[in-house]
Protein backbone atom coordinates (compact mmCIF):
# COMPACT_ATOMS: atom_id res chain seq x y z
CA UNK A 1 118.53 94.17 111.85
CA UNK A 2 119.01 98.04 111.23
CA UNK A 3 115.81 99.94 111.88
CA UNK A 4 115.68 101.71 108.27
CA UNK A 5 115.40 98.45 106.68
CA UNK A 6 112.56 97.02 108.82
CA UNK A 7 110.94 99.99 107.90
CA UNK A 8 111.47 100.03 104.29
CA UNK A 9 110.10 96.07 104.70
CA UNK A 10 106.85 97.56 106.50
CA UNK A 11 106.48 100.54 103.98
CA UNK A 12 106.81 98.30 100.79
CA UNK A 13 105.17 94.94 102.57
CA UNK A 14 101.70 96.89 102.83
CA UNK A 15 102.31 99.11 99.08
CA UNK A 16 102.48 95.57 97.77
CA UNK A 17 99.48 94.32 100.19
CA UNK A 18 96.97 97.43 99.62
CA UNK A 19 97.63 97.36 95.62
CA UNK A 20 96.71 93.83 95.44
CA UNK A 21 94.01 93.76 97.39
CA UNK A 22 92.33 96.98 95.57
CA UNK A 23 93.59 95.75 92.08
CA UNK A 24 92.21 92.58 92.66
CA UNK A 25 89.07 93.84 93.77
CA UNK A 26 88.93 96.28 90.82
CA UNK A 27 89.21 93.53 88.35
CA UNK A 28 87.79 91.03 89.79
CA UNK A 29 84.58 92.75 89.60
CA UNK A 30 85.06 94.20 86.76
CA UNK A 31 85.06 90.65 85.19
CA UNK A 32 82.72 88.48 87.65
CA UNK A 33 79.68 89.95 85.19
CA UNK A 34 78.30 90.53 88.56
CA UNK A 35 78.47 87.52 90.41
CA UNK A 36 80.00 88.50 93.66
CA UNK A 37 80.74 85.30 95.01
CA UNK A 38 82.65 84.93 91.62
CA UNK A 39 84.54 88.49 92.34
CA UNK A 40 85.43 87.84 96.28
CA UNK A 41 86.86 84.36 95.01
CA UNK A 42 89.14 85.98 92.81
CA UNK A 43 90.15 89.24 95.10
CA UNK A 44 90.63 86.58 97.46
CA UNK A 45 92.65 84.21 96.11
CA UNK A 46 94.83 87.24 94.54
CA UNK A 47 95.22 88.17 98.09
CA UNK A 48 96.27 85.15 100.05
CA UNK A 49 99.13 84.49 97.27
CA UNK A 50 100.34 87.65 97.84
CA UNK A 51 100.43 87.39 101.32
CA UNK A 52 102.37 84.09 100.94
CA UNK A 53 104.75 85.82 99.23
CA UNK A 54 104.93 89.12 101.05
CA UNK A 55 105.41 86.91 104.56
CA UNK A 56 107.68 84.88 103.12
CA UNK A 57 109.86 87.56 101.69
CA UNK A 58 110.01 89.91 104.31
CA UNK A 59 109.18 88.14 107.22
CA UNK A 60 112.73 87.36 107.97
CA UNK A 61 113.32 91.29 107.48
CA UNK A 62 110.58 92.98 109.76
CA UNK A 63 108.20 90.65 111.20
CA UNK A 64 105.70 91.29 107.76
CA UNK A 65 103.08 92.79 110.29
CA UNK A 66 101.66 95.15 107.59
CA UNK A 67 98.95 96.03 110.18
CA UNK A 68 99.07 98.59 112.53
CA UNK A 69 96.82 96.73 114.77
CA UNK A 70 99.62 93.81 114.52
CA UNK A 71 101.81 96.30 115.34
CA UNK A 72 100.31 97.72 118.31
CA UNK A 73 99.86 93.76 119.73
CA UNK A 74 103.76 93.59 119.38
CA UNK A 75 104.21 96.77 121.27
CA UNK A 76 101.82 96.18 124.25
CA UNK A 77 103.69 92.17 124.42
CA UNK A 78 107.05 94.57 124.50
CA UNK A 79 108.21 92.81 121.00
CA UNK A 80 108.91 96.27 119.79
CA UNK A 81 109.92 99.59 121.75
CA UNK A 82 107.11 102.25 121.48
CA UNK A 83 109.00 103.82 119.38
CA UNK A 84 109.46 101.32 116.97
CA UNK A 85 105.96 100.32 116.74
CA UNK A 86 105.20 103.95 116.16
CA UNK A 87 107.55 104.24 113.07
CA UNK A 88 106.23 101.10 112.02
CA UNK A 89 102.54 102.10 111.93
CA UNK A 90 104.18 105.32 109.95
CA UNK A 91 105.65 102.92 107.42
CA UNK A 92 102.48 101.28 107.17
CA UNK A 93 100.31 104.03 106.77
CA UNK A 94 102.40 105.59 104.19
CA UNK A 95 102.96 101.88 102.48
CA UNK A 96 98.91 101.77 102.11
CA UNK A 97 98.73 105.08 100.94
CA UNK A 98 101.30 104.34 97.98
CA UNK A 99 99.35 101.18 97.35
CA UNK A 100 96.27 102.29 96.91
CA UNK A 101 97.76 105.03 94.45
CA UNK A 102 99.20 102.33 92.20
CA UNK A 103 96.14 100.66 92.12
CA UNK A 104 94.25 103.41 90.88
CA UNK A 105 97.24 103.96 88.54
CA UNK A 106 96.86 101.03 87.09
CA UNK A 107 93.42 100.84 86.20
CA UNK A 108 92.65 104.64 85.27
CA UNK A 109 90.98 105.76 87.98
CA UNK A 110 91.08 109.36 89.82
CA UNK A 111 93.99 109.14 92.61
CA UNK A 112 91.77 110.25 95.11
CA UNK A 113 88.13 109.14 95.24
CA UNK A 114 85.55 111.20 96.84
């Protein structure tokens, strides 16, 4: 499969991934009342669906890694070229990055959090 596309597949696999895991974090405990077990059950469950879906969608396309640590396994069991895994972790990186600014987006907060 062309390289481009995997990468795109990376890139958008972890936007997707980070903004659902932040969102659902967000508002998870923004509704638990402060029950924490009640909040992780719900950032958790958001999670897992989306992972179901982001695997099943793009695992055909790139491998749905998401994880540069996944990534770096591949590399060292010579599943991917150096190169690729390095572009990959790029794609990654930049894919968290973007997801982590829609989640903020979307519930008001400052894009970048000191």
């Amino acid at each position: 499969m062309d390289l481009r596309r995997r990468l795109f597949a990376e890139g958008l696999g972890s936007a997707l991934l980070f903004a659902t895991v932040i969102g659902s974090g967000i508002m998870a405990e923004a509704l638990a009342g402060g029950n924490v077990a009640v909040a992780l059950l719900g950032n958790t469950l958001a999670t897992a669906a989306m992972l179901f879906v982001l695997i099943t969608m793009l695992g055909p396309v790139s491998g749905a890694q998401f994880n540069p640590a996944v990534t770096l396994v591949f590399a060292l069991r010579r599943e991917l070229s150096w190169r690729e895994a390095g572009l990959f972790v790029l794609a990654q990186l930049a894919g968290g990055f973007i997801g982590v600014m829609i989640a903020h987006g979307m519930f008001d907060l400052p894009l970048l959090q000191t």
